[in-house]
Protein backbone atom coordinates (compact mmCIF):
# COMPACT_ATOMS: atom_id res chain seq x y z
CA UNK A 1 0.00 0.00 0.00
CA UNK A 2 2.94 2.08 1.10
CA UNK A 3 4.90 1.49 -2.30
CA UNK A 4 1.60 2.33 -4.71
CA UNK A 5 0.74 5.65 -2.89
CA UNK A 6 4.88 6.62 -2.92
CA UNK A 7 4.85 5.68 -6.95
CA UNK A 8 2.12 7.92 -7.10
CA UNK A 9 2.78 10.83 -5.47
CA UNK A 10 6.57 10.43 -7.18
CA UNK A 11 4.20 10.15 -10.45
CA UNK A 12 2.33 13.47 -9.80
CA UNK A 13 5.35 15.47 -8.06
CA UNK A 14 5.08 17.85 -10.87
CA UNK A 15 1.73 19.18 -9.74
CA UNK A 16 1.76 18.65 -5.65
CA UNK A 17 -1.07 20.66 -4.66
CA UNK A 18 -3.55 18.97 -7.36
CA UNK A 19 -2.68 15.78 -5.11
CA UNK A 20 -3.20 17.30 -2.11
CA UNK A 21 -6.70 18.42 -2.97
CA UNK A 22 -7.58 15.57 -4.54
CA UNK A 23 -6.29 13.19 -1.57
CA UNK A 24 -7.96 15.59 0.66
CA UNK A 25 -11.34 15.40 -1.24
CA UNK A 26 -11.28 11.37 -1.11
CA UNK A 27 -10.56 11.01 2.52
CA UNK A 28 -13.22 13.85 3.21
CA UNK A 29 -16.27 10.93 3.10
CA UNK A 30 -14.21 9.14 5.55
CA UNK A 31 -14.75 9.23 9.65
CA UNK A 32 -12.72 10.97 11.36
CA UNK A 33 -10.09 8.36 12.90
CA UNK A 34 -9.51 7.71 9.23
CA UNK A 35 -8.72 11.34 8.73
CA UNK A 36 -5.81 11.63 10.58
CA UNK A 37 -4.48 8.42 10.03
CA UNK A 38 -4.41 9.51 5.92
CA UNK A 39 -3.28 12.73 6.81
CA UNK A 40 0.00 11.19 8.59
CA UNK A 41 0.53 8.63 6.09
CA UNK A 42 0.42 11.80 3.60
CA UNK A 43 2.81 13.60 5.01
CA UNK A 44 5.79 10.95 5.46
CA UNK A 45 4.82 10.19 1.81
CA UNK A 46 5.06 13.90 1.05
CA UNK A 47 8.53 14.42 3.10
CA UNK A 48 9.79 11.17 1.46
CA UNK A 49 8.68 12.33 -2.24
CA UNK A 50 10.32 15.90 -1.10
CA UNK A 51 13.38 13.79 -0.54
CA UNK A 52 13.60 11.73 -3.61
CA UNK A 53 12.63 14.88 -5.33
CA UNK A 54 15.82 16.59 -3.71
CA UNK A 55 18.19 13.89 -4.99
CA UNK A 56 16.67 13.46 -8.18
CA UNK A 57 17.52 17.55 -9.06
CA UNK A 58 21.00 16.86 -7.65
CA UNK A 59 21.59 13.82 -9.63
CA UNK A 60 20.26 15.38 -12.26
CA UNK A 61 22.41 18.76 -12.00
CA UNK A 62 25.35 16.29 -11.61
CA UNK A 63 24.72 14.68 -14.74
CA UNK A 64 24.68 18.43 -16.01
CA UNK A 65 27.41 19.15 -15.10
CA UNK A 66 29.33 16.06 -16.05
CA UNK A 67 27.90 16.69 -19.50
CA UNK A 68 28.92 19.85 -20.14
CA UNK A 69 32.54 19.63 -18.93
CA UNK A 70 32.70 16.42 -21.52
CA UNK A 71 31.19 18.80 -24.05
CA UNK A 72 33.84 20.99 -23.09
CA UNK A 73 36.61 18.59 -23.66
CA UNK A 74 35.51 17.26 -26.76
CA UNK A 75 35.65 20.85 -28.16
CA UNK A 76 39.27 21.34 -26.73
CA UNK A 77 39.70 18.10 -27.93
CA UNK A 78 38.14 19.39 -31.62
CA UNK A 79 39.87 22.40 -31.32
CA UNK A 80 43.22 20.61 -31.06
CA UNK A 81 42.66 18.08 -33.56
CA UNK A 82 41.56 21.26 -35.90
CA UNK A 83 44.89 22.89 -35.16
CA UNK A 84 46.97 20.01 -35.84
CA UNK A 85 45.45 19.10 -38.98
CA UNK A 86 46.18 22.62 -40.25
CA UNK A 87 49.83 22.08 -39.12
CA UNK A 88 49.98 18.76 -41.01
CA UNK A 89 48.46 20.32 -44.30
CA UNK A 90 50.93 23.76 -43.99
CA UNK A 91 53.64 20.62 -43.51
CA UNK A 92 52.44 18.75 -46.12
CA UNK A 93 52.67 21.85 -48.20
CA UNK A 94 56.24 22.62 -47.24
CA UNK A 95 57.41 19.34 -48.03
CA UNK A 96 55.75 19.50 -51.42
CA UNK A 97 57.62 22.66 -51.76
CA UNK A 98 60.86 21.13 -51.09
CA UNK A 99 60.64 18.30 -52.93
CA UNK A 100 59.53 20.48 -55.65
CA UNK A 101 63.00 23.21 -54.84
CA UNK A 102 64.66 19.37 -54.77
CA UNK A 103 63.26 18.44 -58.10
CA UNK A 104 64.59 21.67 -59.69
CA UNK A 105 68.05 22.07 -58.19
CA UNK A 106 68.75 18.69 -58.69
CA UNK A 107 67.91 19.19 -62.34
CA UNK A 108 69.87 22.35 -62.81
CA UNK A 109 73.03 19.97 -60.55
CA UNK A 110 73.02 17.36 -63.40
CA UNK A 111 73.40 20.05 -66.10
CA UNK A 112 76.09 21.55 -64.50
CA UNK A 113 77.88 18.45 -63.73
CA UNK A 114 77.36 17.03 -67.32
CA UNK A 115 78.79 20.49 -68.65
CA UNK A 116 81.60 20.20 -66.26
CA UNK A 117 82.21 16.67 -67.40
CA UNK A 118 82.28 17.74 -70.64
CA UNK A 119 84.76 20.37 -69.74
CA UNK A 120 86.76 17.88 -67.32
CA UNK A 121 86.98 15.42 -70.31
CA UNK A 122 88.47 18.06 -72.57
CA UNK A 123 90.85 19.17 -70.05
CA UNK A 124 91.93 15.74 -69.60
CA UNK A 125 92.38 15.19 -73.55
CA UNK A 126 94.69 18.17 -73.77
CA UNK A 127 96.18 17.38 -70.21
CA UNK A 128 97.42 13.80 -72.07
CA UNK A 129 98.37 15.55 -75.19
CA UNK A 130 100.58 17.90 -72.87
CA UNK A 131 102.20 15.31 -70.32
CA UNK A 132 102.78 13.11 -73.43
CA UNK A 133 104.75 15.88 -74.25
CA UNK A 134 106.71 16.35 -71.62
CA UNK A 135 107.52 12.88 -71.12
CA UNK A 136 109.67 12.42 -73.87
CA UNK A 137 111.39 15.34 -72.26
CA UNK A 138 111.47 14.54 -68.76
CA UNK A 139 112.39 10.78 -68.88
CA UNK A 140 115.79 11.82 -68.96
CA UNK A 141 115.61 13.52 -65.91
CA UNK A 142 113.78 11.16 -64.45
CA UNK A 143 116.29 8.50 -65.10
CA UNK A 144 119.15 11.18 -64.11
CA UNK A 145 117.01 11.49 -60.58
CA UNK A 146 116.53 7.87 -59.83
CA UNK A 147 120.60 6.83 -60.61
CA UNK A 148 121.28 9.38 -57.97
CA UNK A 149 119.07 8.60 -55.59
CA UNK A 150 120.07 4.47 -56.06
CA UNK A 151 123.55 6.15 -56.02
CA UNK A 152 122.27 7.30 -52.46
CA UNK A 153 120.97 4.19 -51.23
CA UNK A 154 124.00 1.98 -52.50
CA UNK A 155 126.26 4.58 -50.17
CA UNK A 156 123.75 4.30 -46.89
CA UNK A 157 123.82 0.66 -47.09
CA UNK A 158 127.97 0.16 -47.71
CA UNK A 159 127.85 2.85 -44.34
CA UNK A 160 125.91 0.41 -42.63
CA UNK A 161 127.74 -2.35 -44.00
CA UNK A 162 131.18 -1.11 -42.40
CA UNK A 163 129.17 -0.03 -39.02
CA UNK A 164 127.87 -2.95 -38.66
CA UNK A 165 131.22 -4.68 -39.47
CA UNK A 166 133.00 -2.58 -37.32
CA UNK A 167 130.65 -3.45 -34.68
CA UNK A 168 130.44 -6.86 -35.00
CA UNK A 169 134.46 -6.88 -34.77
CA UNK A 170 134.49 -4.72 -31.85
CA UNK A 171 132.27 -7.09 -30.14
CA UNK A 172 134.31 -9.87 -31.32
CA UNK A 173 137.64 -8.19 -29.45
CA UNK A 174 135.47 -7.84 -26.26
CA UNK A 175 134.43 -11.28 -26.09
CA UNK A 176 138.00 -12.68 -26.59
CA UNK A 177 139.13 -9.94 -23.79
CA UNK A 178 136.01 -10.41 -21.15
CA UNK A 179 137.20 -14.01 -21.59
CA UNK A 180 140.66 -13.10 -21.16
CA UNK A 181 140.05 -11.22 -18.03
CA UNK A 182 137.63 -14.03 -16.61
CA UNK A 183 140.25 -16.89 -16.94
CA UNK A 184 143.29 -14.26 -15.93
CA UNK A 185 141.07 -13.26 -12.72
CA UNK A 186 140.59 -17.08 -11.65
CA UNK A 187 144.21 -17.33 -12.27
CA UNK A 188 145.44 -14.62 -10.72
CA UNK A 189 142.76 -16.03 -7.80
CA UNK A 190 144.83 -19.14 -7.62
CA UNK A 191 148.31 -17.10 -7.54
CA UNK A 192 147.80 -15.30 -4.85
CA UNK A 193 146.28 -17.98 -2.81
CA UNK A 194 149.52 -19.97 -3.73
CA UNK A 195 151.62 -16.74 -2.26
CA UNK A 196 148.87 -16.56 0.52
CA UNK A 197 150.06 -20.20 1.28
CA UNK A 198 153.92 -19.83 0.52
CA UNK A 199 153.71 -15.98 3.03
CA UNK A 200 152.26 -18.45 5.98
CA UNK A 201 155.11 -21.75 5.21
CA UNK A 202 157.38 -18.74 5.46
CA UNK A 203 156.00 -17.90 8.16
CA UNK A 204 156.56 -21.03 10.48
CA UNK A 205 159.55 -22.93 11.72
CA UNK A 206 161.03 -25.08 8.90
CA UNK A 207 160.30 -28.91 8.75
CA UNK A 208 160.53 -31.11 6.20
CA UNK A 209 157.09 -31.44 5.88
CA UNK A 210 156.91 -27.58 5.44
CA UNK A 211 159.95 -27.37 2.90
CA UNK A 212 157.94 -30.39 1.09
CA UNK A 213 154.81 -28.23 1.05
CA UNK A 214 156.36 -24.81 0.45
CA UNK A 215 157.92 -26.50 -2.54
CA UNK A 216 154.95 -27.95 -3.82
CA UNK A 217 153.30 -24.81 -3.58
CA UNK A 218 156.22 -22.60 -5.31
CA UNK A 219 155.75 -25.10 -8.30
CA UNK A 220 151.61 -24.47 -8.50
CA UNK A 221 153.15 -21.01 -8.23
CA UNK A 222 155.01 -20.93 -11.39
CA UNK A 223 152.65 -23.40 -12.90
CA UNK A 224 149.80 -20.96 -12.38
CA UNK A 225 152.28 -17.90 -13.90
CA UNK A 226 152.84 -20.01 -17.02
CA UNK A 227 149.35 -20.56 -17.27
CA UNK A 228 148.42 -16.75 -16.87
CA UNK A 229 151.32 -15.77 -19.24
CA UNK A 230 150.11 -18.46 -22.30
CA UNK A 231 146.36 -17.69 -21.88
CA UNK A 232 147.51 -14.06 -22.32
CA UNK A 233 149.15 -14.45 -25.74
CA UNK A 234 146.76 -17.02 -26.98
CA UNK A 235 143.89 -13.92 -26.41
CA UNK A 236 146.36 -11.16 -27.70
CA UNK A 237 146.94 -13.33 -30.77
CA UNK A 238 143.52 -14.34 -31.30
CA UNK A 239 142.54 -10.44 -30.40
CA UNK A 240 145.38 -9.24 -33.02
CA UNK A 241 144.05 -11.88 -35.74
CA UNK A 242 140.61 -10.86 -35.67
CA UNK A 243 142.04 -7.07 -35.67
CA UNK A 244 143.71 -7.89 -38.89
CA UNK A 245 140.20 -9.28 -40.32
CA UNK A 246 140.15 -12.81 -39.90
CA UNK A 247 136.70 -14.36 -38.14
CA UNK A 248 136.31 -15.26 -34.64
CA UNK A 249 134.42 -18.38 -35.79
CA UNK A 250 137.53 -19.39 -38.17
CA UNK A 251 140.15 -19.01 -35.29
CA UNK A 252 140.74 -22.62 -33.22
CA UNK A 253 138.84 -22.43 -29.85
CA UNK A 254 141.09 -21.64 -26.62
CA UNK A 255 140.71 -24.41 -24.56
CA UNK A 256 140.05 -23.46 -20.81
CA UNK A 257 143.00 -23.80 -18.90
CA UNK A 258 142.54 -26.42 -15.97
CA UNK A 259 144.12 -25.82 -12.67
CA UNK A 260 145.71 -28.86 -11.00
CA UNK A 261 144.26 -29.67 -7.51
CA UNK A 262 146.34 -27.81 -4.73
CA UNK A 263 148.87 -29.36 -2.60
CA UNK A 264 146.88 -31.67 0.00
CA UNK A 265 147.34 -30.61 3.93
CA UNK A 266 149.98 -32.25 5.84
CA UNK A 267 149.85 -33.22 9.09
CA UNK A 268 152.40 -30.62 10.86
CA UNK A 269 149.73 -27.62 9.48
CA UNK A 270 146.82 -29.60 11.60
CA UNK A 271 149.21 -29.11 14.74
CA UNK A 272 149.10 -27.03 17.80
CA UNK A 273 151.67 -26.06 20.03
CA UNK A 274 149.75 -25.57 23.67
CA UNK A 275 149.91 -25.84 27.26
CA UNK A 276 146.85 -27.19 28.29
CA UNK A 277 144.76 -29.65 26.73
CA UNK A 278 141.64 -27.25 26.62
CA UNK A 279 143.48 -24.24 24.55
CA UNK A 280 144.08 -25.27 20.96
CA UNK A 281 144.56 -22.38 17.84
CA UNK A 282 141.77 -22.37 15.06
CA UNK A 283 141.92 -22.88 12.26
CA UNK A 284 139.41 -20.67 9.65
CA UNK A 285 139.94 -22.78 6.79
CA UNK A 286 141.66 -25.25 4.95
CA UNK A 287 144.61 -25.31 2.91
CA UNK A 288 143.63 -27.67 0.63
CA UNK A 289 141.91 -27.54 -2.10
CA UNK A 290 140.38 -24.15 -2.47
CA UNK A 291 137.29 -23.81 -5.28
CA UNK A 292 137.74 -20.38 -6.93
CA UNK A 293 134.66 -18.48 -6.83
CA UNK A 294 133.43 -16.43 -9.82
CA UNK A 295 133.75 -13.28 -7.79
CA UNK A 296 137.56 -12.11 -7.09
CA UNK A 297 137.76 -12.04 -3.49
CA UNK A 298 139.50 -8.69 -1.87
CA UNK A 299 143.27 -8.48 -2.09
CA UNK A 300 143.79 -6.81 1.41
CA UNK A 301 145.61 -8.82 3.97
CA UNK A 302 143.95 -7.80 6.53
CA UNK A 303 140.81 -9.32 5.27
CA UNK A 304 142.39 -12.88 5.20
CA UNK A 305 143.34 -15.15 8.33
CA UNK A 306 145.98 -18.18 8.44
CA UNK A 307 146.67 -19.77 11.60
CA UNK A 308 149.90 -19.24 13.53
CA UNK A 309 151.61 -20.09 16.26
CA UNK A 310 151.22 -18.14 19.18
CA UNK A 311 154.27 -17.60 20.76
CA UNK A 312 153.27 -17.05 24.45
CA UNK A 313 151.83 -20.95 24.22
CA UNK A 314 154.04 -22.16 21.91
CA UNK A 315 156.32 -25.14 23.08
CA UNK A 316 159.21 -25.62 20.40
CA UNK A 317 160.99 -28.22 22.63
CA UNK A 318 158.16 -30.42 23.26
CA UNK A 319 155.82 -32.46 20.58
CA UNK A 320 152.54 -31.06 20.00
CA UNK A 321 150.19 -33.45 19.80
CA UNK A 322 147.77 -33.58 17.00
CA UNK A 323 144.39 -32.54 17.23
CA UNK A 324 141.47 -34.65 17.21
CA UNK A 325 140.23 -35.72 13.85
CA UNK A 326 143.26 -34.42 12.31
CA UNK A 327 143.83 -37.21 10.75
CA UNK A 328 141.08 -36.32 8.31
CA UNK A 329 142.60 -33.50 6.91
CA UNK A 330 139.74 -30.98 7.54
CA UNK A 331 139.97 -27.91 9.53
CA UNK A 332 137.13 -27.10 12.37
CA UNK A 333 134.82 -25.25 10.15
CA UNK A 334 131.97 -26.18 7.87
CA UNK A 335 133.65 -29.55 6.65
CA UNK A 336 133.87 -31.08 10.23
CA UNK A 337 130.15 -30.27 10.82
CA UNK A 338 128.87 -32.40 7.64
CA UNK A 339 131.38 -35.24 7.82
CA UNK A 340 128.75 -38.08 9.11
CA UNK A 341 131.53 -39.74 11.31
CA UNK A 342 133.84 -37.12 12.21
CA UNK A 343 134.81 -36.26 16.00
CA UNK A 344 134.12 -32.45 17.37
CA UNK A 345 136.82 -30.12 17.53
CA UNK A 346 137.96 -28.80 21.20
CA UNK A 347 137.54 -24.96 22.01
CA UNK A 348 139.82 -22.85 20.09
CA UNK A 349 141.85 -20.37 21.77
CA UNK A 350 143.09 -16.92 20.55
CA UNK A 351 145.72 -16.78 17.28
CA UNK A 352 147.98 -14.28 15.96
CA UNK A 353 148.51 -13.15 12.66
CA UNK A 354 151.69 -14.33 10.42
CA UNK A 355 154.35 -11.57 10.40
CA UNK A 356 153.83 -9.27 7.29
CA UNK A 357 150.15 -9.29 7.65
CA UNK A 358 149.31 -6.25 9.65
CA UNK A 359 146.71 -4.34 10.75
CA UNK A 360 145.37 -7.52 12.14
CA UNK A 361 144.85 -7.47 16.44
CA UNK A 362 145.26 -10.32 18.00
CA UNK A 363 141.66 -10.91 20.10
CA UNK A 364 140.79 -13.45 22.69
CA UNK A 365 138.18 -15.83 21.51
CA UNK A 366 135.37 -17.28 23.64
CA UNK A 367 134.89 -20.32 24.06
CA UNK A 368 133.11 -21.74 20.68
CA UNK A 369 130.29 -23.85 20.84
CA UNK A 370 130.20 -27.72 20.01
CA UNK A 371 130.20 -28.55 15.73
CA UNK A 372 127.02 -30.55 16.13
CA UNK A 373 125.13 -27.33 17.64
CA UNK A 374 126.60 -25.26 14.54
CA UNK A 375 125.68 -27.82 12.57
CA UNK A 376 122.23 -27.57 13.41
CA UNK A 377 122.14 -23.49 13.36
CA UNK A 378 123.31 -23.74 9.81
CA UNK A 379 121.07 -25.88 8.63
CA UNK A 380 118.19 -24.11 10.33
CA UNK A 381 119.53 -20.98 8.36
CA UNK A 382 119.55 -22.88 5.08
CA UNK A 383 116.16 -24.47 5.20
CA UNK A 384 115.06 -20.90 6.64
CA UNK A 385 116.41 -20.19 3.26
CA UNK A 386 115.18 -22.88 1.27
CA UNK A 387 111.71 -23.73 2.59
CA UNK A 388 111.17 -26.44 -0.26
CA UNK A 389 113.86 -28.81 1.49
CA UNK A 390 113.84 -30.83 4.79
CA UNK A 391 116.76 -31.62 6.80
CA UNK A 392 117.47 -35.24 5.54
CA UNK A 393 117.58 -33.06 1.95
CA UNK A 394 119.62 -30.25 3.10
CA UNK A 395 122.72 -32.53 4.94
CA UNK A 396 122.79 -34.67 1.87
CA UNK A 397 123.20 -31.53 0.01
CA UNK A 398 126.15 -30.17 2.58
CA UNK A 399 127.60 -33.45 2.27
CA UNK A 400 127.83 -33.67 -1.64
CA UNK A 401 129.00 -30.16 -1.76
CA UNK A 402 131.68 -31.58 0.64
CA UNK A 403 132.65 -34.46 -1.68
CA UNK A 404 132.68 -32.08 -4.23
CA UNK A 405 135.46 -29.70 -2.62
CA UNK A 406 136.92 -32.10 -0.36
CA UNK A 407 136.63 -29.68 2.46
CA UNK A 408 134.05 -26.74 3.31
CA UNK A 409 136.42 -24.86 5.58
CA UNK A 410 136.27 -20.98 5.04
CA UNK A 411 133.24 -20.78 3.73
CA UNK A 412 131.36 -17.80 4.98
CA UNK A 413 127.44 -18.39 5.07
CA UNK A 414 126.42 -16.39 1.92
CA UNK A 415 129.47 -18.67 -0.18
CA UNK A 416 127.08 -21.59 1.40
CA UNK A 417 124.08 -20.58 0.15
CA UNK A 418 125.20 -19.73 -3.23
CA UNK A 419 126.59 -23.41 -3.28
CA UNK A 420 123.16 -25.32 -1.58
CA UNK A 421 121.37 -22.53 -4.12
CA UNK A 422 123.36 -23.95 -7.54
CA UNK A 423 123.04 -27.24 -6.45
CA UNK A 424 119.60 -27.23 -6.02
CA UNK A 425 118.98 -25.54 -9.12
CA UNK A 426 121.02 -28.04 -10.98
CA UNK A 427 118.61 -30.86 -9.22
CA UNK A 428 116.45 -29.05 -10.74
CA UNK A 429 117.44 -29.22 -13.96
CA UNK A 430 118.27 -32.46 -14.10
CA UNK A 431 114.75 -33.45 -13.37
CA UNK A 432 113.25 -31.18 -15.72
CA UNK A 433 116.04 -32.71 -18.30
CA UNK A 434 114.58 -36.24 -17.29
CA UNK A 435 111.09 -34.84 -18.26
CA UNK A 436 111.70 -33.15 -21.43
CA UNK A 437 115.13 -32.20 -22.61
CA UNK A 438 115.96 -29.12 -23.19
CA UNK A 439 117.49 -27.87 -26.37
CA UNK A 440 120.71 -25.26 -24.94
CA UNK A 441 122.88 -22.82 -27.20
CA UNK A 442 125.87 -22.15 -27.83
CA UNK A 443 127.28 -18.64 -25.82
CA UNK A 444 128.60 -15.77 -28.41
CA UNK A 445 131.48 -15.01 -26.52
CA UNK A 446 132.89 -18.28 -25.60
CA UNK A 447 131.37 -20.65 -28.17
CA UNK A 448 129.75 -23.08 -24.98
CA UNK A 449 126.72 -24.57 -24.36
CA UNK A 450 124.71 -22.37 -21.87
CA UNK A 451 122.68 -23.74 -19.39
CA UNK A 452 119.15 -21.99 -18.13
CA UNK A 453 121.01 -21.34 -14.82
CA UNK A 454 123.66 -19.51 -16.87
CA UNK A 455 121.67 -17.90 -19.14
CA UNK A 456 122.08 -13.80 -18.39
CA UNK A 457 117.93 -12.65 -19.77
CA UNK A 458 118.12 -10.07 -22.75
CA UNK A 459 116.08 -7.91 -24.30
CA UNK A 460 116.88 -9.78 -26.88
CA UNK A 461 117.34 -13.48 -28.75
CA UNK A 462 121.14 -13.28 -28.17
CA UNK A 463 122.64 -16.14 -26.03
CA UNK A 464 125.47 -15.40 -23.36
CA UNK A 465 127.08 -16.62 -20.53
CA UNK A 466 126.25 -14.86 -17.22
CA UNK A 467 130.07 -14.45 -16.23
CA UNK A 468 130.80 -13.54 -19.82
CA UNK A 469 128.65 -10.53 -20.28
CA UNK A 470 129.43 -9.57 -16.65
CA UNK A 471 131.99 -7.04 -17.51
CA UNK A 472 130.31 -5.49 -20.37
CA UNK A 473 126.99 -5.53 -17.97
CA UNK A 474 129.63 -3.60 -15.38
CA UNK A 475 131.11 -0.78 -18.06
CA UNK A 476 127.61 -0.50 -20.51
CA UNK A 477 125.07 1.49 -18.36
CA UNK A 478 122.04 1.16 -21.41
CA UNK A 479 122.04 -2.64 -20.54
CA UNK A 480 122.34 -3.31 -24.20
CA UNK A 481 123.36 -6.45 -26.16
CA UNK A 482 127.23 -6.26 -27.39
CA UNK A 483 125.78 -8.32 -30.72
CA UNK A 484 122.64 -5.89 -31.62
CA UNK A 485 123.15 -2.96 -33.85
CA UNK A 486 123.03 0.16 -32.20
CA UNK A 487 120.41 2.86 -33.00
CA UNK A 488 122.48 5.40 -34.62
């Protein structure tokens, strides 16, 4: 009932008074109880129809509003789409225009370029008649031109011809004489350990062991001065030759001059003179045989020590008696402390120099400490050194080098490491040999084969000896190669 009369009065909202009367009119036959029940129900109806009738306008102005601002943006829109069709056309326009400006210029481009052809061709018909010309004319010239220049070139090259020549021979001459000196130096080495030797027999009270010694010595002497003296003029005849013009390579090799082995100790050098049992004189190194190092060691006396009697404990009327292990012939120094059955040394005591040997002081020595705990600080310093090794490795390796010198007296620590150093490298390269072997060259200056340890690195593919460049190494400060041309 509710929903009909709302439809209704929603129905006639555009006339709300006509309703009114005409509601009022049927409810007028009615009783009164029925009155103002129809008049209540009216008025909800009528505040609810107000209400719709409210929201309805709004709705209604909304949908106003939201179609005029679309109205609005489809002109803008319009207006836009207006403006940018009128910039297309004037584009569209312009680009005819161009095309057409293209059209033309291109047109009047071609005529020009065929006229200039035409012109280019010409010039080019006369240019041939012209150089044709000339070129019976100038072929002379040209020929005239060209012998010179090849004149030139044939000059340049005999230039660098003798240069190179002349370079070449120079090196030659200082490989024969950095050879020279290398052999002289190793001789000279084993002179003046020979007068070293003779100063100290000298030196001490004469025995016959001592004459026998000194004597054998004096001859290594003169045997080493012969030597010295012939490898001397074979060089300065070989260095003279190849000044004359003759080749290096054509000249017979000069064999390497081999030292015999040095007079062996004797048994009155390995004595003592002394009071007491516990004071005995050291003994630095060995006289026997002595390996030459590469390196010439310092001339001064004063850097060198030889043992001597003392005099204060010296006993001339009474026997000394021989040290312990003496009868192995090896000083206390670095050859007892390998030897794998030799007895320790006693405590030295303090020695004087020979006479003749200044500048020396005589000093009071401690007492030393037992071989087997040297022993055991130099081989902690070598495998210190050379981590790779363990100690089995590194006393098999002081023991060979022992063989190989028959004594390792004298030897300061950095000679010892040098030694444990090349022998390890030549382990080394025997294993790698084993492996794969390697192909080694022949050394410029003295015509050997050079192995990897040897090899001094160049710049460039030149092969050399590391003691036979040494001296050019020492005088060249560029660090060049003696056998590359120079940059002139």
């Amino acid at each position: 009932m509710a929903a009909s009369e709302v439809a209704g009065v929603v129905a006639n909202a555009s006339n709300p008074p006509e309703s009114s009367s005409t509601l009022c009119a049927s409810k007028s036959d009615e009783g009164l109880p029925d009155e103002v029940n129809t008049d209540q129900d009216i008025e909800k109806n009528l505040d609810k129809m107000m209400t719709e009738r409210t929201l309805l306008k709004e709705r209604y102005q909304e949908v106003l509003d939201k179609q005029r601002q679309v109205e609005n943006q489809l002109q803008v829109q319009l207006k836009q789409l207006q403006q940018r069709r009128e910039e297309e056309m004037k584009n569209h326009q312009e680009i005819l225009k161009a095309i057409q400006d293209v059209t033309i210029k291109r047109e009047e481009t071609k005529k020009k370029i065929e006229k200039e052809k035409k012109e280019f061709l010409q010039k080019e018909q006369d240019l041939k008649a012209e150089i044709e010309k000339l070129c019976e004319k100038g072929r002379r010239e040209v020929w005239e031109m060209e012998l010179d220049r090849l004149k030139n070139q044939d000059g340049e090259i005999n230039r660098n011809i003798m240069e190179e020549t002349e370079r070449a021979w120079k090196a030659e001459i200082l490989s024969l004489e950095s050879r020279k000196e290398l052999l002289v130096l190793k001789l000279e080495e084993a002179e003046k350990e020979a007068e070293l030797h003779l100063t100290y027999l000298k030196s001490t009270p004469p025995t016959l062991e001592s004459v026998r010694s000194k004597q054998e010595w004096e001859t290594r002497l003169n045997g080493v001065r012969i030597m010295k003296k012939n490898v001397r003029d074979q060089f300065n005849s070989h260095i003279q030759l190849v000044r004359n013009g003759a080749k290096l390579s054509s000249l017979p090799q000069i064999p390497t001059p081999t030292l015999p082995p040095p007079p062996s100790e004797t048994d009155f050098m390995l004595q003592v003179f002394q009071p007491s049992p516990s004071l005995a004189p050291r003994m630095p190194f060995s006289i026997g045989q002595v390996t030459m190092p590469m390196v010439m060691p310092s001339a001064d006396p004063r850097s060198l020590s030889f043992p001597i009697l003392n005099p204060a404990l010296s006993q001339p009327n009474q026997p000394s008696p021989p040290l312990p292990g003496s009868h192995g012939r090896n000083s206390p120094g670095l050859g007892s402390l390998v030897s794998p059955h030799g007895p320790h040394m006693p405590p030295a005591a303090s020695i004087l120099p020979p006479p003749g040997l200044g500048g020396v002081k005589a000093s009071t020595e401690t007492t030393r400490p037992q071989p087997v705990d040297k022993l055991e600080k130099i081989l902690e310093k070598l495998l210190t050194r050379f981590p790779q090794c363990n100690k089995a490795q590194m006393t098999n390796i002081l023991q060979q080098i022992k063989t190989a010198r028959t004594t390792m007296a004298g030897l300061t620590m950095e000679e010892l490491i040098q030694l444990v150093a090349a022998r390890l490298a030549e382990h080394e390269r025997m294993a790698a040999s084993t492996q794969a072997p390697a192909t080694c060259k022949l050394c410029l200056m003295c015509q050997k084969l050079v192995q990897p340890s040897e090899l001094h690195p160049m710049a460039c593919t030149h092969v050399l000896h590391k003691e036979c460049i040494k001296f050019w190494a020492q005088t060249n400060t560029n660090d060049t190669c003696p056998f590359c041309p120079t940059l002139k």
